[in-house]
Protein backbone atom coordinates (compact mmCIF):
# COMPACT_ATOMS: atom_id res chain seq x y z
CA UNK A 1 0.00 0.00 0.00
CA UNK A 2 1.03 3.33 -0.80
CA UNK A 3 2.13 5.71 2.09
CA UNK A 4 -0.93 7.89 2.27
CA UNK A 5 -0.56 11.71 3.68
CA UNK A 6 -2.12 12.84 6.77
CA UNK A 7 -2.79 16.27 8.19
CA UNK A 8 -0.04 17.46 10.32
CA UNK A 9 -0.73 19.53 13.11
CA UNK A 10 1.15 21.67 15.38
CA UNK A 11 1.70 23.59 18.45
CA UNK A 12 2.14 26.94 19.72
CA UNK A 13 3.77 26.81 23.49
CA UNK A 14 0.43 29.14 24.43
CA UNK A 15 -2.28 27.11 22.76
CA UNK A 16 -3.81 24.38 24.77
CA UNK A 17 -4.82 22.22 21.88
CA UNK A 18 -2.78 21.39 18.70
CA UNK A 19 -3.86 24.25 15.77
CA UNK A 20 -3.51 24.22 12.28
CA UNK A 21 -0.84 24.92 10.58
CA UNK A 22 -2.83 27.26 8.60
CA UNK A 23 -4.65 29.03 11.27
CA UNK A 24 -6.51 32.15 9.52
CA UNK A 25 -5.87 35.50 11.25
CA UNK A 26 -1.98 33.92 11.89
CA UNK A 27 -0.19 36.82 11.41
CA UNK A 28 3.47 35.67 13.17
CA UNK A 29 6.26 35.28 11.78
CA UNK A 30 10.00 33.63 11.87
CA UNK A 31 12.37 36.78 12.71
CA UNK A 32 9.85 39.31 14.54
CA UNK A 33 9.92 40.35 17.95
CA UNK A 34 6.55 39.09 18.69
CA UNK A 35 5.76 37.34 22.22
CA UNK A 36 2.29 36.16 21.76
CA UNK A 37 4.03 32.80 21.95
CA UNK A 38 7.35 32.18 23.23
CA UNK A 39 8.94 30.52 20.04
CA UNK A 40 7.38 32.75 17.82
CA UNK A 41 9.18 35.80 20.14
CA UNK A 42 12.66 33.98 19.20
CA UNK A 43 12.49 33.29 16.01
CA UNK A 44 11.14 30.08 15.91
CA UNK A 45 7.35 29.82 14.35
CA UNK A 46 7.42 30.08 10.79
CA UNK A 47 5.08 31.37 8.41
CA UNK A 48 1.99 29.18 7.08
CA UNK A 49 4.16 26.23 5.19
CA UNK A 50 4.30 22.85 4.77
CA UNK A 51 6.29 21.66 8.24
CA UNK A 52 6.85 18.18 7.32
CA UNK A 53 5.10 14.76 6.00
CA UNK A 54 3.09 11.91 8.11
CA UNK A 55 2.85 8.96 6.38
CA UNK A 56 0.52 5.91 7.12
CA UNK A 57 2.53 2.99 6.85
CA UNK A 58 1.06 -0.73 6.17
CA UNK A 59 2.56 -3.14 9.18
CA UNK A 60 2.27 -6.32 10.51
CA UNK A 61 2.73 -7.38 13.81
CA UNK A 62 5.42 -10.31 14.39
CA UNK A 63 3.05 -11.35 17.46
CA UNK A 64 -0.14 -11.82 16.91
CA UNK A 65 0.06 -11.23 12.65
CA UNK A 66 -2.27 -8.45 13.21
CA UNK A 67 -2.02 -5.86 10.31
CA UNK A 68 -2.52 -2.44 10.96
CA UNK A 69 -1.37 1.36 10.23
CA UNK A 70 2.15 2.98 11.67
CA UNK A 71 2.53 6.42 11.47
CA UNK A 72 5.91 8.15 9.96
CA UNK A 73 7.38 11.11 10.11
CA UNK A 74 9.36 11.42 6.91
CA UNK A 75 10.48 15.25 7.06
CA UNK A 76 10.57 17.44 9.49
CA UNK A 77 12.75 20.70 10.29
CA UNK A 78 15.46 21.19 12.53
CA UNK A 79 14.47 25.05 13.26
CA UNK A 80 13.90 24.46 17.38
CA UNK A 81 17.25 24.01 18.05
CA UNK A 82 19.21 20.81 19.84
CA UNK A 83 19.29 20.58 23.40
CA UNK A 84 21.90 20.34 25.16
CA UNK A 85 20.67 16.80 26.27
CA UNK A 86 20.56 16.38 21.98
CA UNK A 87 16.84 16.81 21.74
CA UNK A 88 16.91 18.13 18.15
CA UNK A 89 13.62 20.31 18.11
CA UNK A 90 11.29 21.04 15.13
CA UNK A 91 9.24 23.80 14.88
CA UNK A 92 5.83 21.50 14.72
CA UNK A 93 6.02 17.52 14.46
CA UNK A 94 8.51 15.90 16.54
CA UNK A 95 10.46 13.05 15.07
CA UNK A 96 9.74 11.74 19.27
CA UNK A 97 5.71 11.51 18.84
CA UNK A 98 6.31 9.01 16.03
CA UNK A 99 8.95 6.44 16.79
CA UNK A 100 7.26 4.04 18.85
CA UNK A 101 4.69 2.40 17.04
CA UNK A 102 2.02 -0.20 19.03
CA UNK A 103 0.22 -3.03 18.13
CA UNK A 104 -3.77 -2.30 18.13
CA UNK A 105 -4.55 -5.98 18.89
CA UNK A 106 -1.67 -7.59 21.24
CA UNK A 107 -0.01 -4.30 21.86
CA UNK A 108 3.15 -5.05 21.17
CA UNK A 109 5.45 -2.37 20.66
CA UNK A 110 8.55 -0.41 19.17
CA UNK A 111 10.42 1.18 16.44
CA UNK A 112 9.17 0.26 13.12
CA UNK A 113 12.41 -2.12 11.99
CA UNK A 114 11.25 -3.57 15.61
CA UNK A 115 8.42 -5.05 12.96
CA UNK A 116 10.33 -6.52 10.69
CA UNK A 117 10.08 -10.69 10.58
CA UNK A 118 12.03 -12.65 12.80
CA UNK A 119 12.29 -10.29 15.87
CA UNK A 120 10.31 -11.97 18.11
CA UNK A 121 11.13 -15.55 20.00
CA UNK A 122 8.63 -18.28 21.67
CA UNK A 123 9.80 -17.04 25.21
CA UNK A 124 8.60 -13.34 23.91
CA UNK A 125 5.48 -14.42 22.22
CA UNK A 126 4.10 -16.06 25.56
CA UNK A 127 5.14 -13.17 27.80
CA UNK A 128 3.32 -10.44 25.35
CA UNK A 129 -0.02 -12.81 24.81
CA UNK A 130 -0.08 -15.18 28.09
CA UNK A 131 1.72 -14.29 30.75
CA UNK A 132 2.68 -12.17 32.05
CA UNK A 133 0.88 -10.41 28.99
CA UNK A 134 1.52 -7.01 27.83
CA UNK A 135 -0.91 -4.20 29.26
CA UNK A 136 -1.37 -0.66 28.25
CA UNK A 137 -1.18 1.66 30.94
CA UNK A 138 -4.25 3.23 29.27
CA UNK A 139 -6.90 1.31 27.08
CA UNK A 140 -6.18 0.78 23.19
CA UNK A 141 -9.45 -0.62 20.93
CA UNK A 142 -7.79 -2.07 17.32
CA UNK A 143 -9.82 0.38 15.48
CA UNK A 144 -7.97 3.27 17.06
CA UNK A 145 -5.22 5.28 15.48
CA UNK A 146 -1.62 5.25 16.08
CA UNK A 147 -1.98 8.87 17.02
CA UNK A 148 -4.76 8.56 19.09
CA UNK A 149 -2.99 5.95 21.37
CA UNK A 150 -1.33 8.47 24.08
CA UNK A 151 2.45 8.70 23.27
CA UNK A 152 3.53 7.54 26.98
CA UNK A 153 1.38 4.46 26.42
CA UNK A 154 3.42 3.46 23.57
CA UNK A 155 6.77 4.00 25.34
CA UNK A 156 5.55 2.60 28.21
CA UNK A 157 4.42 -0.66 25.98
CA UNK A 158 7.76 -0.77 24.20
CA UNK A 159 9.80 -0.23 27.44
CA UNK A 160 8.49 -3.28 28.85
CA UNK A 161 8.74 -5.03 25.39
CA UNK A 162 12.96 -4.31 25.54
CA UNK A 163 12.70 -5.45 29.31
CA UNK A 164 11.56 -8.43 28.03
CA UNK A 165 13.05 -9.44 25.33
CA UNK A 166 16.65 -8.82 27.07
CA UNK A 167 17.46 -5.63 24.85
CA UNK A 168 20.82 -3.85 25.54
CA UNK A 169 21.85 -1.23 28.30
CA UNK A 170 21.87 0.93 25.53
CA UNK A 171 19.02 0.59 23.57
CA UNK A 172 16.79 1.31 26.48
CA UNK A 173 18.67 3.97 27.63
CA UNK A 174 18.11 5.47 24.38
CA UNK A 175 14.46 4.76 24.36
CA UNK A 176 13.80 6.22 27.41
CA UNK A 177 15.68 9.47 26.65
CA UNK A 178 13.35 9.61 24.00
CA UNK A 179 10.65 9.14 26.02
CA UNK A 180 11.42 12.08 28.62
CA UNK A 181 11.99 14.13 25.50
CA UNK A 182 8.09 13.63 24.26
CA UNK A 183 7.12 13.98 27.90
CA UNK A 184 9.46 17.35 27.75
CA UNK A 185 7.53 18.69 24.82
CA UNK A 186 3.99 17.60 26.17
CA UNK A 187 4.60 19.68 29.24
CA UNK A 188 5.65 22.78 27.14
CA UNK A 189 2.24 24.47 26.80
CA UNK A 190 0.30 27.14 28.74
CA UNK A 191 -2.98 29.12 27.48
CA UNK A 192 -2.73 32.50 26.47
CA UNK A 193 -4.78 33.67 29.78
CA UNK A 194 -5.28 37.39 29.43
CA UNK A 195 -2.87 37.75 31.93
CA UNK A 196 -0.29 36.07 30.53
CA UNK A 197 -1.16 37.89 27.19
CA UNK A 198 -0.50 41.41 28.90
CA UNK A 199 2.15 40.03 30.76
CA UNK A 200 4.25 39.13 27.11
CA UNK A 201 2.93 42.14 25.54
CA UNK A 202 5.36 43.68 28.46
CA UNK A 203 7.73 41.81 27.80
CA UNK A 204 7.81 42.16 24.46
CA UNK A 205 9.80 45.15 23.93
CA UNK A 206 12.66 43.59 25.70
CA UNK A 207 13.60 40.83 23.99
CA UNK A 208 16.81 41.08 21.85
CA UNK A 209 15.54 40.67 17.89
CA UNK A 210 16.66 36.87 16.86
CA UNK A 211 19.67 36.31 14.20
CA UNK A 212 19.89 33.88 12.37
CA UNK A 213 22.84 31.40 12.46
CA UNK A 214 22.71 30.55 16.27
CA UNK A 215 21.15 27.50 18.09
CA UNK A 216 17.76 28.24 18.53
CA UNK A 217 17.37 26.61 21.95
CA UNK A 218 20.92 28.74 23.00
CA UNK A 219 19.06 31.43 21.68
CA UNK A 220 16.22 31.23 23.58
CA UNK A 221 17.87 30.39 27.00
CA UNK A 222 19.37 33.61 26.38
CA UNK A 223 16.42 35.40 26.15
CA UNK A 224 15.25 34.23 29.18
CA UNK A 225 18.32 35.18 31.08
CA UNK A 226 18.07 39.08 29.96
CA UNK A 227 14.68 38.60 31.09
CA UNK A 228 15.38 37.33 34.31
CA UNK A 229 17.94 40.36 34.77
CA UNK A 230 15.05 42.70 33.96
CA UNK A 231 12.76 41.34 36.43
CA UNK A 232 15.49 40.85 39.47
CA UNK A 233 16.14 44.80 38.55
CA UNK A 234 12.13 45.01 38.92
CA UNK A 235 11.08 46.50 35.79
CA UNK A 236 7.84 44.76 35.97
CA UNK A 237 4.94 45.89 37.54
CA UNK A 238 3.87 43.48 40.99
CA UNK A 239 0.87 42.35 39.77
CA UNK A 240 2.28 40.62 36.92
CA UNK A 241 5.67 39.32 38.58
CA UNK A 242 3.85 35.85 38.58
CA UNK A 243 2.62 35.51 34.76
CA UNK A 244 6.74 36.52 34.04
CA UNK A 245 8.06 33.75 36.53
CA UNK A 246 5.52 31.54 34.34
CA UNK A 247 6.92 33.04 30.92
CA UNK A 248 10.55 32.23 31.85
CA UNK A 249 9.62 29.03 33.89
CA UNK A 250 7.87 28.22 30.39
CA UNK A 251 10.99 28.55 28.00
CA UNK A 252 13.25 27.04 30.83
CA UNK A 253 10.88 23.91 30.71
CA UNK A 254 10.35 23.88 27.23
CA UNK A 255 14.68 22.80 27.04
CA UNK A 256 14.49 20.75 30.39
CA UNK A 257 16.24 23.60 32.53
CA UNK A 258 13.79 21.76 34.92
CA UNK A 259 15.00 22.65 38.68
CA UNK A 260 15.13 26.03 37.51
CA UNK A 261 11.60 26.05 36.14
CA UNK A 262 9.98 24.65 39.09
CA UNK A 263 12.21 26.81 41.07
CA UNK A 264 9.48 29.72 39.51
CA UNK A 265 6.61 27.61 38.85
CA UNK A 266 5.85 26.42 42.06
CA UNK A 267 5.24 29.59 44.16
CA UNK A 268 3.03 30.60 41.16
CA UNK A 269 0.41 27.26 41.18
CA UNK A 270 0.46 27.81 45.14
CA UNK A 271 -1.12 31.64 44.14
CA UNK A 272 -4.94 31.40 45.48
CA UNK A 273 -5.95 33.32 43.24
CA UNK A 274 -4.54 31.86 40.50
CA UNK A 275 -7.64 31.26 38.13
CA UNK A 276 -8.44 28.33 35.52
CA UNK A 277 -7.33 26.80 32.97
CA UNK A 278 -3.59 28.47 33.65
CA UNK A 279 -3.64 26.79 37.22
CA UNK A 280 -4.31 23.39 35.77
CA UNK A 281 -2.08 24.12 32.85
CA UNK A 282 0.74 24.72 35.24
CA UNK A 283 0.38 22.18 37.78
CA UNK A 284 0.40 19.41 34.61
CA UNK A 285 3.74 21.65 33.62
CA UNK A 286 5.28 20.82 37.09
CA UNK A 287 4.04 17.42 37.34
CA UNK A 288 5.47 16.74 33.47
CA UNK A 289 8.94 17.75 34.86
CA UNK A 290 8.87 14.73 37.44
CA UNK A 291 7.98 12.34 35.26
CA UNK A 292 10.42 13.29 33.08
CA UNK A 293 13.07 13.37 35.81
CA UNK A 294 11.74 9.70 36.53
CA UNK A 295 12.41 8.84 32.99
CA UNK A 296 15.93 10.58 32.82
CA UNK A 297 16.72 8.47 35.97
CA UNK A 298 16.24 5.35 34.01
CA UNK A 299 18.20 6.39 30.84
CA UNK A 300 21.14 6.97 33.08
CA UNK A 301 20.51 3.81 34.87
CA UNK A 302 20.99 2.07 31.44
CA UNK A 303 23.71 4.51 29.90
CA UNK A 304 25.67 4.16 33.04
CA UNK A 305 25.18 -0.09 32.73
CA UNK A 306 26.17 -0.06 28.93
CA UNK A 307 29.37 1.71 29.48
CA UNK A 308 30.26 -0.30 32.36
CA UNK A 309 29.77 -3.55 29.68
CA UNK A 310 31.39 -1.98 27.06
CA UNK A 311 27.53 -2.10 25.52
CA UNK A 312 28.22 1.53 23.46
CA UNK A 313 28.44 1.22 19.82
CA UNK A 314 31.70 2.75 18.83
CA UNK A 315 29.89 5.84 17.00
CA UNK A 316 28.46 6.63 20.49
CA UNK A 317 30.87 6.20 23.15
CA UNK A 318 32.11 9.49 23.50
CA UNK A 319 28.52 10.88 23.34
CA UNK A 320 27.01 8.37 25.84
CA UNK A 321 29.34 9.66 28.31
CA UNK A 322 28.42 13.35 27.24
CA UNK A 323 25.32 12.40 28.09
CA UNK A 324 25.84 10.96 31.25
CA UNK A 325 27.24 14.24 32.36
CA UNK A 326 24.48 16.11 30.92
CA UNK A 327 21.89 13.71 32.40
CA UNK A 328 23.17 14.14 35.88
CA UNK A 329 23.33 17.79 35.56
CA UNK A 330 19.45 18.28 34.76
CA UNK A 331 19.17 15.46 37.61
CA UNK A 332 20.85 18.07 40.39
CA UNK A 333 23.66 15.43 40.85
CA UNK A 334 26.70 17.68 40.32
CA UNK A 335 28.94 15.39 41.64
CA UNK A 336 28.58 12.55 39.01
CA UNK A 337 28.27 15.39 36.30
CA UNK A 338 31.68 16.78 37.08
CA UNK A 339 32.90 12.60 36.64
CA UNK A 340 31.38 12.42 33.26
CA UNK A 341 32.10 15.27 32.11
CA UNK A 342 35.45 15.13 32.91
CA UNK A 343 36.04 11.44 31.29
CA UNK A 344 33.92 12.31 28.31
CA UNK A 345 36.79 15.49 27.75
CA UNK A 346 39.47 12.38 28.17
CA UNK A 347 37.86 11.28 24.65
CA UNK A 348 39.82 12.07 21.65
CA UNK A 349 37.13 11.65 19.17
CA UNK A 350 34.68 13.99 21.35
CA UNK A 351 32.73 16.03 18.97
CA UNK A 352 34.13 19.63 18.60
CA UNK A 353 30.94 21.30 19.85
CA UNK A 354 30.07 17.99 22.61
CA UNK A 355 33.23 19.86 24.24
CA UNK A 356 32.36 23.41 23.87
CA UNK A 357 29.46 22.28 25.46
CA UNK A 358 31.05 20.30 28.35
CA UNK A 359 32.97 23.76 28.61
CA UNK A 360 29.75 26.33 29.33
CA UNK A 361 27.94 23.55 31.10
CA UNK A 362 30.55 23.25 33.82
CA UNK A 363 29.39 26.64 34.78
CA UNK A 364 26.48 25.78 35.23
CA UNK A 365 26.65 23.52 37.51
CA UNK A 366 27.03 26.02 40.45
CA UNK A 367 23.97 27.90 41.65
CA UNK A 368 21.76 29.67 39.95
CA UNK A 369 22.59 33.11 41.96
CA UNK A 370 19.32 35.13 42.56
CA UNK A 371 16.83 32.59 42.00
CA UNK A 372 14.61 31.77 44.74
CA UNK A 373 11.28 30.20 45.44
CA UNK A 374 9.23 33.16 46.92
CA UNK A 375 8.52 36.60 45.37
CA UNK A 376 11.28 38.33 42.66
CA UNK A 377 14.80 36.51 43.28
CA UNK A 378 16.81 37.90 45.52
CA UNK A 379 20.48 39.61 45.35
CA UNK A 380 22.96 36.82 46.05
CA UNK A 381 24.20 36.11 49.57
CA UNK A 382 27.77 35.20 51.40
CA UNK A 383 10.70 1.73 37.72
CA UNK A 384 10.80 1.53 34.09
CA UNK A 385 7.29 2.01 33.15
């Protein structure tokens, strides 16, 4: 069967729901200083274009022989930026809401080529259909959709799936990196309240204009650094102090900066008067960052076990221990940052720019200074599924 094209959708980091990518009355565009979304304020929402083809796919599961429709992302842009944990951004689609494809009948799960003939043993075959038999964490019917099976029940399916079948240290470290990642970009969103509306219409005219040229994530970390200076200098008015911690708590969650987004989340979801839907909106932001801090905890888990076995493939090595560093950073552990770090440098095939990175992110793995959990910040003193 021919791969058949389906609407792609996308999101603005201050919509609620998933808009289309011809919205009429859309008026931003790549480059301006607008802040009526955060990426759009940086540079990053294009104009009305195509941003990327989903393609059904015909597939057959190596279980139970049901056949069924994946879902592929065959394009897609590179204009969000890479974090510095390597989550290469798009724009709209992410390459993350489409790699783990699940079986509408047995639930089986995985990467496509996970499909393919041959993949699957007797001993995995009775643990997926008998016992102890596969179960979503939410319920699947085989006539739904691939995209209307949650994203964290397929990586939850397919995590248990590599448990299973014996898969390698690496392989599930991978897969649930990629799985904190989705969860990362799920819990990216607010609604544009009409508070937090005025409060980037303030903002606004503070925000450097983007160039082109630079990482976009860098980029927009940077932003929200010169706008952190302006509000520790208190050039925003009281009442709105707590729809700016959310704007900067919003672009430091949307790259997993996560202690430091909770850091200015938190006091704002305690606010009483805090009204609906931003309250819910940012409670599911903070609870987002835990899971994916439970998540990151297992990728290291199984990074830290495949290096230990010499499980790395040779193309990786360098990077797994990047990411190790990186890993423990956004985890708070400092300590075993600083290790990896340190032996990832003691690489000679390190990527050029893995080590400029290792470079800055050394810094930052002292205290924020200024940040603190009440009010403005202050001036600095002396389980696998």
């Amino acid at each position: 069967m021919n791969p058949t094209p389906v609407v792609l959708r996308r999101q603005s980091l201050l919509v609620g729901n998933p808009v289309s990518a011809t919205m009429p009355g859309m008026t931003l565009r790549a480059g301006t200083r607008s802040i009526l979304a955060i990426a759009a304020a940086l540079g990053t929402w294009p104009s009305p274009v195509s941003a990327g083809t989903i393609v059904t796919v015909s597939v057959v599961c190596p279980v139970c022989d049901h056949a069924f429709e994946s879902l592929v992302l065959r394009s897609s842009d590179r204009r969000g930026g890479i974090d510095r944990d390597l989550f290469a951004r798009a724009i709209t689609a992410q390459d993350v809401h489409y790699l783990i494809t699940s079986c509408t009948r047995c639930f089986y799960s995985g990467y496509l080529d996970d499909f393919q003939p041959g993949r699957i043993d007797a001993s995995l075959r009775e643990k997926i259909l008998q016992s102890p038999r596969l179960k979503p964490i939410t319920p699947i019917s085989a006539r739904m959709k691939q995209d209307e099976i949650p994203v964290a029940t397929r990586y939850a399916l397919a995590a248990t799936v590599y448990e299973w079948r014996g898969s390698s240290h690496e392989a599930r470290a991978w897969l649930h990196l990629r799985w904190a990642w989705a969860v990362r970009e799920d819990g990216s969103y607010l609604p544009p309240t009409p508070d937090m509306i005025q409060a980037m219409r303030e903002i606004e005219p503070r925000l450097p204009p983007a160039r082109a040229g630079r990482n976009q994530a860098d980029r927009e970390l940077q932003a929200a650094a010169l706008l952190a200076a302006d509000w520790m200098e208190g050039f925003f008015d009281p009442p709105r102090e707590p729809y700016v911690r959310l704007v900067l708590a919003l672009v430091l969650r949307r790259h997993g900066e996560n202690a430091a987004a909770r850091m200015l989340a938190d006091p704002v979801a305690a606010l009483p008067d805090l009204a609906e839907p931003l309250r819910s909106a940012v409670r599911n932001m903070i609870a987002s960052i835990d899971e994916e801090s439970r998540l990151l905890v297992i990728a290291r888990r199984h990074f830290e076990q495949a290096v230990a076995r010499d499980q790395v493939g040779r193309t990786n090595r360098s990077a797994a221990r990047y990411l190790l560093g990186e890993i423990s950073r956004r985890l708070d552990d400092r300590e075993a940052a600083q290790h990896w770090y340190e032996l990832a440098m003691e690489q000679p095939d390190l990527d050029s720019e893995l080590r400029e990175w290792i470079q800055q992110q050394r810094d930052l793995l002292e205290p924020v200074p200024g940040l603190s959990t009440e009010g403005r910040p202050q001036p600095p003193s002396t389980d696998e599924r």
